[in-house]
N, C-alpha and C. Protein backbone atom coordinates (compact mmCIF):
# COMPACT_ATOMS: atom_id res chain seq x y z
N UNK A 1 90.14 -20.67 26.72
CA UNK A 1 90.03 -21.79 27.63
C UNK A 1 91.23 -21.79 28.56
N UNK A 2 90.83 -21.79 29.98
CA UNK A 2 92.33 -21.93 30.90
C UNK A 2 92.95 -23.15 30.95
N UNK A 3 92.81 -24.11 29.75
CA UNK A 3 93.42 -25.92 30.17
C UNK A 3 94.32 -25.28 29.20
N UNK A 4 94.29 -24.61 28.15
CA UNK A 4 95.24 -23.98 27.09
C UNK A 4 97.03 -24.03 27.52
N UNK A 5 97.65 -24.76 26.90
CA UNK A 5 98.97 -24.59 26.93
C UNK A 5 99.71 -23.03 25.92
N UNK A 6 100.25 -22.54 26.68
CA UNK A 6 100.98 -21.65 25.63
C UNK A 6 102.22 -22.40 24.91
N UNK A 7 101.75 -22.16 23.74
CA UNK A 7 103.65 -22.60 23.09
C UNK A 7 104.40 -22.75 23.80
N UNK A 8 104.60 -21.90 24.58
CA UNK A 8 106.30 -22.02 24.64
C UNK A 8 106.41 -23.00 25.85
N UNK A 9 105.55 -23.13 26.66
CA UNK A 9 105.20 -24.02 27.63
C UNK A 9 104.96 -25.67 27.38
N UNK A 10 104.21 -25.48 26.16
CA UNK A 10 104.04 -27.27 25.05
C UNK A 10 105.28 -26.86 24.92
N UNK A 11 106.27 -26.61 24.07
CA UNK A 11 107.52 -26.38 23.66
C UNK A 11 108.73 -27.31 25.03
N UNK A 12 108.59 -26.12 26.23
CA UNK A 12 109.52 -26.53 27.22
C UNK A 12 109.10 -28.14 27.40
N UNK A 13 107.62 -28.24 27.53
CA UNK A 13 107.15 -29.68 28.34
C UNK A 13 107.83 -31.12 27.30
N UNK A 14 107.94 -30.78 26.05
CA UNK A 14 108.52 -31.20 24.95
C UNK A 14 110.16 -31.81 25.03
N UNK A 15 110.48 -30.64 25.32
CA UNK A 15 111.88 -30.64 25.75
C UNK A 15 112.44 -31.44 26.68
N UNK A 16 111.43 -31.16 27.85
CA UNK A 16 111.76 -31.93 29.24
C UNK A 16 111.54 -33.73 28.79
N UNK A 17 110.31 -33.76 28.06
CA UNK A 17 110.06 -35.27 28.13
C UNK A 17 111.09 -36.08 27.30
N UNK A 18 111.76 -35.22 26.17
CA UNK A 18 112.78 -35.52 25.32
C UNK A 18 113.74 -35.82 25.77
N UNK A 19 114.75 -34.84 27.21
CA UNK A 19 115.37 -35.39 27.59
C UNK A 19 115.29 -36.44 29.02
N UNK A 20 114.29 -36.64 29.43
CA UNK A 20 113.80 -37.77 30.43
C UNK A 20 114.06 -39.09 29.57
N UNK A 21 113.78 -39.11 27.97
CA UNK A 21 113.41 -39.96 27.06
C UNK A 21 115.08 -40.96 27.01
N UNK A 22 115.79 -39.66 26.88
CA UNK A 22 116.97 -39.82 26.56
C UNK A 22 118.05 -40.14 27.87
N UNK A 23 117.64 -39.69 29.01
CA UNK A 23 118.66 -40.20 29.92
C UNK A 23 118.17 -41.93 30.63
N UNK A 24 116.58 -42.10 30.41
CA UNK A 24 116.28 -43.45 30.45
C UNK A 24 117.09 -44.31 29.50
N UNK A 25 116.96 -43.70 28.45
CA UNK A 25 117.84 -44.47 27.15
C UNK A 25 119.60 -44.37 27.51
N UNK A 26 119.94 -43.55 28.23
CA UNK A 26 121.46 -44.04 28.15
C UNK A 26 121.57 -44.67 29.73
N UNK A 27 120.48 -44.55 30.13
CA UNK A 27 120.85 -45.07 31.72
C UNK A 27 120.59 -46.73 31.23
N UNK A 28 119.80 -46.92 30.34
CA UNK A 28 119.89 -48.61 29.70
C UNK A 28 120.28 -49.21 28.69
N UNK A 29 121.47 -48.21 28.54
CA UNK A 29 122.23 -48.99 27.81
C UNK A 29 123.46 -49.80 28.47
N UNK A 30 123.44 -50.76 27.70
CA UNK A 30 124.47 -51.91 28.01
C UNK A 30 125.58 -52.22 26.99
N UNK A 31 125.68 -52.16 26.02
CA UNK A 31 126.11 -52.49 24.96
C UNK A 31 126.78 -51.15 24.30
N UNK A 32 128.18 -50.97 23.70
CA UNK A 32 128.82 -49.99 23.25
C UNK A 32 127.76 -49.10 21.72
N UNK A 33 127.34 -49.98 21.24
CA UNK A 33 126.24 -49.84 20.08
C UNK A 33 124.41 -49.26 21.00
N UNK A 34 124.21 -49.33 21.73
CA UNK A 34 123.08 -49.10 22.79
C UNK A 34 123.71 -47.69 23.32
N UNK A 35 125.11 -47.45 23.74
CA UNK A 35 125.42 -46.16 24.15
C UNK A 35 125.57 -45.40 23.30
N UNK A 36 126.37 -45.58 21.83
CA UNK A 36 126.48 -44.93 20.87
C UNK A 36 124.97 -44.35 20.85
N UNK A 37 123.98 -45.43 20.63
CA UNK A 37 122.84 -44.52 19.88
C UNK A 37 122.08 -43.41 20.71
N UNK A 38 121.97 -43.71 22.11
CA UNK A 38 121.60 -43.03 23.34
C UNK A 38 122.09 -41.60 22.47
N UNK A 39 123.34 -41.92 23.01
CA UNK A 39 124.38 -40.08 22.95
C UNK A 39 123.77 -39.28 21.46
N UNK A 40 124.11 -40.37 20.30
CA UNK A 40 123.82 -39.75 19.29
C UNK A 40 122.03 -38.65 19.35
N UNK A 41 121.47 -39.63 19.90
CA UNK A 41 120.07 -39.08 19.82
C UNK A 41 119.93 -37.77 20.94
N UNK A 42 120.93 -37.25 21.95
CA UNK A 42 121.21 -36.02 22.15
C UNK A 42 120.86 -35.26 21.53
N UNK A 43 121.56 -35.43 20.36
CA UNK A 43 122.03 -34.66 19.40
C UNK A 43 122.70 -33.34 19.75
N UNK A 44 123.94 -33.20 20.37
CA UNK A 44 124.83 -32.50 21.00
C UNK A 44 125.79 -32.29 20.03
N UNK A 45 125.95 -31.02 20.24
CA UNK A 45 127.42 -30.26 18.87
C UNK A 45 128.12 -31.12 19.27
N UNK A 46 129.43 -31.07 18.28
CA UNK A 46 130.97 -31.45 18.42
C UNK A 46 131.40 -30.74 19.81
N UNK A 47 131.14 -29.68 20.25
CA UNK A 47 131.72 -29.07 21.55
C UNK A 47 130.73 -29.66 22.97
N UNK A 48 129.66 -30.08 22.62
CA UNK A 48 129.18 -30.53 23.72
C UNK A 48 129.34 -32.48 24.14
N UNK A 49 129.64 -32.86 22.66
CA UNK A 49 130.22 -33.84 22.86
C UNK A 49 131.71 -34.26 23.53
N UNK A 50 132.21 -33.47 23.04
CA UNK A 50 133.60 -33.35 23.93
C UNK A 50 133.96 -32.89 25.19
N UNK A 51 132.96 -32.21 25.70
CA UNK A 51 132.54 -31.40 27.08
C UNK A 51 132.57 -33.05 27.75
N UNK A 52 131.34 -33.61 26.88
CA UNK A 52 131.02 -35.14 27.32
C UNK A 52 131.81 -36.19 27.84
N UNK A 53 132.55 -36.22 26.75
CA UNK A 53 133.87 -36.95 27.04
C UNK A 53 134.68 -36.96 27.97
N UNK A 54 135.24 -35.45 28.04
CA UNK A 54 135.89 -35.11 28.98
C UNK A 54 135.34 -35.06 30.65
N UNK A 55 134.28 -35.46 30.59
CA UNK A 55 133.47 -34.83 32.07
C UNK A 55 133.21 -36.95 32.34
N UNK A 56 133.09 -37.79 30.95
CA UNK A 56 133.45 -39.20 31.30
C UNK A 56 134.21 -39.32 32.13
N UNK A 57 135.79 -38.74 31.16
CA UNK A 57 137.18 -39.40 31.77
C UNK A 57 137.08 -39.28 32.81
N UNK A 58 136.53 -38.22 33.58
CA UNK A 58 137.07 -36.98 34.43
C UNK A 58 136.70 -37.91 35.92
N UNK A 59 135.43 -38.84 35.76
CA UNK A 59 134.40 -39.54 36.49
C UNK A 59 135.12 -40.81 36.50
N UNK A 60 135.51 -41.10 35.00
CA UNK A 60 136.26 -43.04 35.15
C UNK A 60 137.42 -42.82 36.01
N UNK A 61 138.13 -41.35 35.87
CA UNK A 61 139.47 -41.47 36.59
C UNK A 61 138.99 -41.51 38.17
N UNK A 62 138.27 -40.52 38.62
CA UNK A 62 137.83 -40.78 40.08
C UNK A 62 137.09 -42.13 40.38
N UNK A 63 136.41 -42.92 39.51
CA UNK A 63 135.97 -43.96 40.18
C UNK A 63 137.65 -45.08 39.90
N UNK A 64 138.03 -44.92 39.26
CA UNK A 64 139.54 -45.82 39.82
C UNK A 64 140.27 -45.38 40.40
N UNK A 65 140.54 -44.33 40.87
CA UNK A 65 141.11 -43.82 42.14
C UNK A 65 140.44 -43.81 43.42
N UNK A 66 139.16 -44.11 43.43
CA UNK A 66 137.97 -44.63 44.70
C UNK A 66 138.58 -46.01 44.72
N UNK A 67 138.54 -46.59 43.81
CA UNK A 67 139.08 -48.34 43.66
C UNK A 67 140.19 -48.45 44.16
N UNK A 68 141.06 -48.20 43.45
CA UNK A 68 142.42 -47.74 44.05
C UNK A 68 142.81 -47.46 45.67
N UNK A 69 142.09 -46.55 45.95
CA UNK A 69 142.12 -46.49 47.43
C UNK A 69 141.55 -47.59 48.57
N UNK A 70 140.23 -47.95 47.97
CA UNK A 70 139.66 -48.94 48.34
C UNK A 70 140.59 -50.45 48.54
N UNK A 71 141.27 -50.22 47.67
CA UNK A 71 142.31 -51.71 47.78
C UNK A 71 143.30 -51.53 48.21
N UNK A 72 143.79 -50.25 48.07
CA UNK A 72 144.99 -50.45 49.38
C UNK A 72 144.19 -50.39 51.15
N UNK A 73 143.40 -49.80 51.40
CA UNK A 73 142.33 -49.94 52.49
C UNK A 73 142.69 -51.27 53.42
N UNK A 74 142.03 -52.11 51.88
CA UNK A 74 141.92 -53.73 51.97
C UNK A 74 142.95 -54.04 52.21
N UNK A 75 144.12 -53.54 51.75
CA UNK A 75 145.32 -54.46 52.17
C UNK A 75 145.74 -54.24 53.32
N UNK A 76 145.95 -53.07 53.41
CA UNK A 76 146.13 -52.12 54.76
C UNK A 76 145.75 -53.23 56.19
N UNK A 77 144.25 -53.48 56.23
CA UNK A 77 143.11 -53.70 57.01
C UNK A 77 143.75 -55.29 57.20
N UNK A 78 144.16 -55.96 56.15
CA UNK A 78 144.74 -57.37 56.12
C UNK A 78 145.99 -57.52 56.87
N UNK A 79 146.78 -56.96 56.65
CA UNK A 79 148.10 -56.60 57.24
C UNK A 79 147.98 -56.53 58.46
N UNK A 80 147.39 -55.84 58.96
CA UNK A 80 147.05 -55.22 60.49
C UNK A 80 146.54 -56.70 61.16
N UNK A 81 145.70 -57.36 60.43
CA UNK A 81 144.84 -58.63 60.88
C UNK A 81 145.78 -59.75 61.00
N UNK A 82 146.73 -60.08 59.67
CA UNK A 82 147.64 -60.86 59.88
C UNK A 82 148.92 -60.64 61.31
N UNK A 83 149.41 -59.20 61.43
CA UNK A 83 150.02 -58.82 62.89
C UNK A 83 149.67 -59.20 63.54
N UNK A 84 148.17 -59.11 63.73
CA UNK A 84 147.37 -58.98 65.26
C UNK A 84 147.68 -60.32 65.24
N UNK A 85 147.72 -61.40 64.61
CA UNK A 85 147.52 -62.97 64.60
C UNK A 85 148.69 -63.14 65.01
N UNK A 86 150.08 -62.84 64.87
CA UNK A 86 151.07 -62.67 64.81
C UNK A 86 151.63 -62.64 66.43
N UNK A 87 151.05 -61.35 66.73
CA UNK A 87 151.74 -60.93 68.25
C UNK A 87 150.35 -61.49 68.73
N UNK A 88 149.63 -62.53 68.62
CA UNK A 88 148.39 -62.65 69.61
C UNK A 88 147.89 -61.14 70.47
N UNK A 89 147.49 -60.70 69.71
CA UNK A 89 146.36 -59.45 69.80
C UNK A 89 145.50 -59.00 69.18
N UNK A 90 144.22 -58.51 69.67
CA UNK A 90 143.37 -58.24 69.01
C UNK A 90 143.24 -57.46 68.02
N UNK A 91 142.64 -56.64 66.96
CA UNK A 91 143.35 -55.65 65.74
C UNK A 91 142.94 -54.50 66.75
N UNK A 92 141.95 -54.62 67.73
CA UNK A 92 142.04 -53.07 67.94
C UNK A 92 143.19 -52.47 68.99
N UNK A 93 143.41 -53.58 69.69
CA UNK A 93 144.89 -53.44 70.80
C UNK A 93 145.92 -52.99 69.63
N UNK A 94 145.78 -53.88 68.04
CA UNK A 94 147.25 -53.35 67.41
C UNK A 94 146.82 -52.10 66.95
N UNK A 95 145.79 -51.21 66.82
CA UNK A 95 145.50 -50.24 66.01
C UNK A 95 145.98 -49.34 67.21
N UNK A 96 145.46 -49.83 68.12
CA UNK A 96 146.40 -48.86 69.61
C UNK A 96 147.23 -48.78 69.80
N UNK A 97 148.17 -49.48 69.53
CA UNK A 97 149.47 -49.50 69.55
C UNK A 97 150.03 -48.36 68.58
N UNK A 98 149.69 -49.19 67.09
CA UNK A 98 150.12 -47.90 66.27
C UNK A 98 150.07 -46.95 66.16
N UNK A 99 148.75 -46.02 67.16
CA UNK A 99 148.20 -45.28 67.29
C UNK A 99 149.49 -44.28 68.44
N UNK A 100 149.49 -45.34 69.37
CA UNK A 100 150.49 -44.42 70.31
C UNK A 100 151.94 -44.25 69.70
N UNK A 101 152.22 -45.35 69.18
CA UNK A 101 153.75 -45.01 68.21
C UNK A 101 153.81 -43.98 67.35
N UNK A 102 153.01 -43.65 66.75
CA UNK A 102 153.07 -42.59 66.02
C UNK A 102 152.62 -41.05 66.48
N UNK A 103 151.85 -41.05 67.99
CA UNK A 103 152.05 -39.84 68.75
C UNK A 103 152.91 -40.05 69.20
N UNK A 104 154.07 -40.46 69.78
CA UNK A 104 155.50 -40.96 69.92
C UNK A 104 156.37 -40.51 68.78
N UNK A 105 156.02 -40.67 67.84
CA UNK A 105 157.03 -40.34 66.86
C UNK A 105 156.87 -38.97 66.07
N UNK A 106 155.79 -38.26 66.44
CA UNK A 106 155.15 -36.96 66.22
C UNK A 106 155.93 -36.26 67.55
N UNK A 107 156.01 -36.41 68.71
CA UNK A 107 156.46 -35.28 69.70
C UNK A 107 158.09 -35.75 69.83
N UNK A 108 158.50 -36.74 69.21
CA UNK A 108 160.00 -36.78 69.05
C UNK A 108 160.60 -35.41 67.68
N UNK A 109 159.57 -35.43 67.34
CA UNK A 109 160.00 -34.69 65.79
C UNK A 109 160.63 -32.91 66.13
């Protein structure tokens, strides 16, 4: 019959739905006990768990260093706003300004 799956094909399709199963399940988890069980049901060696881990940190450290940047941005952007209020000017007249001071202070160098 050509509707016939070969093994290894039921096998892969198996596989695939297993882990679809499983990244729905850790994409909803909420709860430290909800993530635990997600991961566990991987069922990933000790070396792929730690791969895990490490490829976490690796992600928490760049999203607080996105943050991080993001808030000095913000402060940055505030500063500039409070000046402009300051010398009665608009922020983009002060962004011009700074703009030429510092090609000014680039061809002094």
């Amino acid at each position: 019959m050509s509707n016939n799956l070969s093994l290894e094909d039921a096998v892969a399709s198996l596989d695939q739905y297993q882990l679809t199963e499983s990244r729905k399940e850790l994409a909803n988890a909420r709860t430290l006990e909800q993530m635990k069980s997600a991961i566990d049901d991987l069922n990933y060696s000790e070396k792929r768990l730690q791969l895990l881990a490490q490829a976490s940190q690796q992600v928490l450290d760049e999203h607080r260093q996105n943050s991080l940047k993001q808030q000095q941005i913000q402060t940055y952007k505030t500063k500039i706003i409070n000046l402009s209020r300051e010398l009665n000017m608009s922020y983009q007249d002060v962004i011009d300004n700074l703009h030429l001071l510092d090609q000014q202070a680039n061809k002094s160098r």
